[in-house]
Protein backbone atom coordinates (compact mmCIF):
# COMPACT_ATOMS: atom_id res chain seq x y z
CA UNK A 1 0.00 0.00 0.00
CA UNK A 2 2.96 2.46 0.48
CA UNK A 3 3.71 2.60 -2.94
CA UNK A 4 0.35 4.17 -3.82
CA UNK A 5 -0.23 6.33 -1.13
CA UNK A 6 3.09 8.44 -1.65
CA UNK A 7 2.14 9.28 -4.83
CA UNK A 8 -1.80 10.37 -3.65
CA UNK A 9 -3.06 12.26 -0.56
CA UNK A 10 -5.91 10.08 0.88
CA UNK A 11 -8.41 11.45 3.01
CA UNK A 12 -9.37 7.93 4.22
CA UNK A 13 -8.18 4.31 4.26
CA UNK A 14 -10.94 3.41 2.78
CA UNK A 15 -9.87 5.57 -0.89
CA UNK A 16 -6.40 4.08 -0.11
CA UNK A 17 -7.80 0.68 -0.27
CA UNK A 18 -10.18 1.14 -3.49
CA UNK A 19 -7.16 2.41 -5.07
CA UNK A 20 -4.89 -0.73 -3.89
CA UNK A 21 -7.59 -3.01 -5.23
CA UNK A 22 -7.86 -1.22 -8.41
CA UNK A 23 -4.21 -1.34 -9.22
CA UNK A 24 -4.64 -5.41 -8.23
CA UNK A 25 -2.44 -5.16 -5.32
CA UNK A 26 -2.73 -7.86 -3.24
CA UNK A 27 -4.24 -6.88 0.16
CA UNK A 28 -4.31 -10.65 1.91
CA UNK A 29 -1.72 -11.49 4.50
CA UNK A 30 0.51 -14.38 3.74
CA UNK A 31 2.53 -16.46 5.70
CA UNK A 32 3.99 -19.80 6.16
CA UNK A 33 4.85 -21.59 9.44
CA UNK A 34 7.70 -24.35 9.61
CA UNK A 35 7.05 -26.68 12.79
CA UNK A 36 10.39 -27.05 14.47
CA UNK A 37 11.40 -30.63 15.47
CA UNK A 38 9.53 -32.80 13.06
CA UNK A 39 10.46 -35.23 10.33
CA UNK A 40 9.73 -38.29 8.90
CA UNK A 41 12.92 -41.28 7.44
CA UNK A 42 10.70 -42.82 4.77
CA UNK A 43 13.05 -45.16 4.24
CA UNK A 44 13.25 -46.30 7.90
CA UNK A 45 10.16 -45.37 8.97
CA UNK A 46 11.05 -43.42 12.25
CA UNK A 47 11.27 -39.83 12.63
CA UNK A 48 8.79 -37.61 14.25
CA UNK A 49 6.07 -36.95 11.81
CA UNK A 50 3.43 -33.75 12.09
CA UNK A 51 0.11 -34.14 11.55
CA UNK A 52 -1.44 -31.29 9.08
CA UNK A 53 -4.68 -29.40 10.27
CA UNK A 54 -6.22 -27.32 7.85
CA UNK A 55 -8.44 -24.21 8.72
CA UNK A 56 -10.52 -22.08 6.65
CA UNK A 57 -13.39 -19.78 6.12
CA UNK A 58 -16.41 -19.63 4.26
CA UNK A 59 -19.75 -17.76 4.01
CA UNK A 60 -22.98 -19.51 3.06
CA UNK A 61 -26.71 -18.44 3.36
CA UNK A 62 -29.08 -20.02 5.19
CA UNK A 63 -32.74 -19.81 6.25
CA UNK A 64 -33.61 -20.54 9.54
CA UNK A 65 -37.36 -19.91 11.02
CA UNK A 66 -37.49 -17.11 13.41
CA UNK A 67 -40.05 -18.58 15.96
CA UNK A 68 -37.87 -21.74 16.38
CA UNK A 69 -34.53 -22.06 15.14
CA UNK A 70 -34.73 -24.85 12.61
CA UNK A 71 -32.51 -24.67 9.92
CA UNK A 72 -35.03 -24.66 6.58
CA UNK A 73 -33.01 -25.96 3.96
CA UNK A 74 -31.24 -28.77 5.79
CA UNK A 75 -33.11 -32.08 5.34
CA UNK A 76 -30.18 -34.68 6.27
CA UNK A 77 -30.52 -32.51 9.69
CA UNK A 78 -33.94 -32.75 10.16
CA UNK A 79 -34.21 -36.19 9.79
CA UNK A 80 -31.26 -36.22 12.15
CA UNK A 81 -32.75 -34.13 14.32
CA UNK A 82 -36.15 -35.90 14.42
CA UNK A 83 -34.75 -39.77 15.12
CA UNK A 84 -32.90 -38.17 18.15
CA UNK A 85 -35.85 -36.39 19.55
CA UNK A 86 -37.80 -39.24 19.29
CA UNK A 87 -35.56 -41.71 20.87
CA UNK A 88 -34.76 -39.43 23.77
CA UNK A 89 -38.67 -38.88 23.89
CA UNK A 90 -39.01 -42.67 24.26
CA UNK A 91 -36.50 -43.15 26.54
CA UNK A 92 -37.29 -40.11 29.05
CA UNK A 93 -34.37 -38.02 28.35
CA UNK A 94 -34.98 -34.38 28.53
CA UNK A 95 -32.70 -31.27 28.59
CA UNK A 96 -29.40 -30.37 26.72
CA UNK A 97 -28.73 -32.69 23.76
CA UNK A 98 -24.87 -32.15 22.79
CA UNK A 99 -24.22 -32.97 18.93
CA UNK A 100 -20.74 -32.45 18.13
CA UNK A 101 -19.73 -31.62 13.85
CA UNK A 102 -19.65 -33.73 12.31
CA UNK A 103 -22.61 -35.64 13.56
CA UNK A 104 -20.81 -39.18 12.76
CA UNK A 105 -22.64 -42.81 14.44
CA UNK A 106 -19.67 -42.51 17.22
CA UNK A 107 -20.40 -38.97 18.60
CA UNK A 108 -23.99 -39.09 18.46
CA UNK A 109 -23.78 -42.42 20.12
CA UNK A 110 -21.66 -41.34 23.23
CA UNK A 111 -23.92 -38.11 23.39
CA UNK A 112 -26.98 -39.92 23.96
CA UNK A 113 -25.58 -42.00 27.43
CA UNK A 114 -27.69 -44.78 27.26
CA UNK A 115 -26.68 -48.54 28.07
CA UNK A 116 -24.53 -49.03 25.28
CA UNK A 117 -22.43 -46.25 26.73
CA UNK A 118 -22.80 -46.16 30.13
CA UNK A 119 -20.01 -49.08 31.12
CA UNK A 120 -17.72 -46.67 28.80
CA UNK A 121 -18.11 -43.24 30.76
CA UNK A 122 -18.78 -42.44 34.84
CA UNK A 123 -22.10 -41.16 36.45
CA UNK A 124 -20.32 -37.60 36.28
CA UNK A 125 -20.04 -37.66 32.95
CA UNK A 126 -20.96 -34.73 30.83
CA UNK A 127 -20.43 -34.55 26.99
CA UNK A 128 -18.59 -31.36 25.63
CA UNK A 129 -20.93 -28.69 23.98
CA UNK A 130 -20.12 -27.82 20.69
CA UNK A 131 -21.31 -23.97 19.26
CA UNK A 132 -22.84 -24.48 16.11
């Protein structure tokens, strides 16, 4: 951005940025991380390998009814959402239900505690919230 604003006077950052973008300057930060101490013989097969976690952002659009919450253009997680409320309805459970992402068999299994997973966890046990 230097560049451009020595050779204009800018009133705000905003008309310093519209005239960065219009002379395609890239305005995205970059970087790259090395992670100290790892390594991997492929030959041998020892070393101290690092695994890779990728993070990333995206925007999508979604309706969602105003009175109750539901998601409106979601079936997979209505029909999710309905054969969970209906076993917990059967089997008396009421409150919290925790649904971690993804929603695979395994977490939606240990969220429910019932006596498939009760020899695995103890009477304290609460599973983790996850903000949706």
């Amino acid at each position: 951005m230097e560049p451009i604003a020595l050779k204009h006077n800018f009133s705000s950052f905003y008309e310093l940025a519209s005239a960065c973008y219009a002379e395609r300057i890239d305005l995205s930060a970059h970087s790259l991380y090395i992670t100290p101490d790892t390594g991997l013989d492929w030959k041998t097969g020892k070393g101290a390998p690092f695994s890779y976690f990728a993070y990333g952002a995206l925007f999508s659009e979604a309706e969602i009814d105003t009175l109750t919450g539901d998601f409106l253009v979601s079936s997979v997680f209505f029909a999710i959402k309905d054969a969970i409320a209906s076993a917990r309805a059967e089997s008396g459970h009421t409150g919290w239900f925790p649904l971690d992402i993804p929603a695979t068999p395994d977490s939606i299994t240990m969220a429910c505690l019932d006596e498939f997973t009760a020899p695995f966890v103890s009477t304290n046990f609460c599973p983790k919230l996850s903000v949706v």
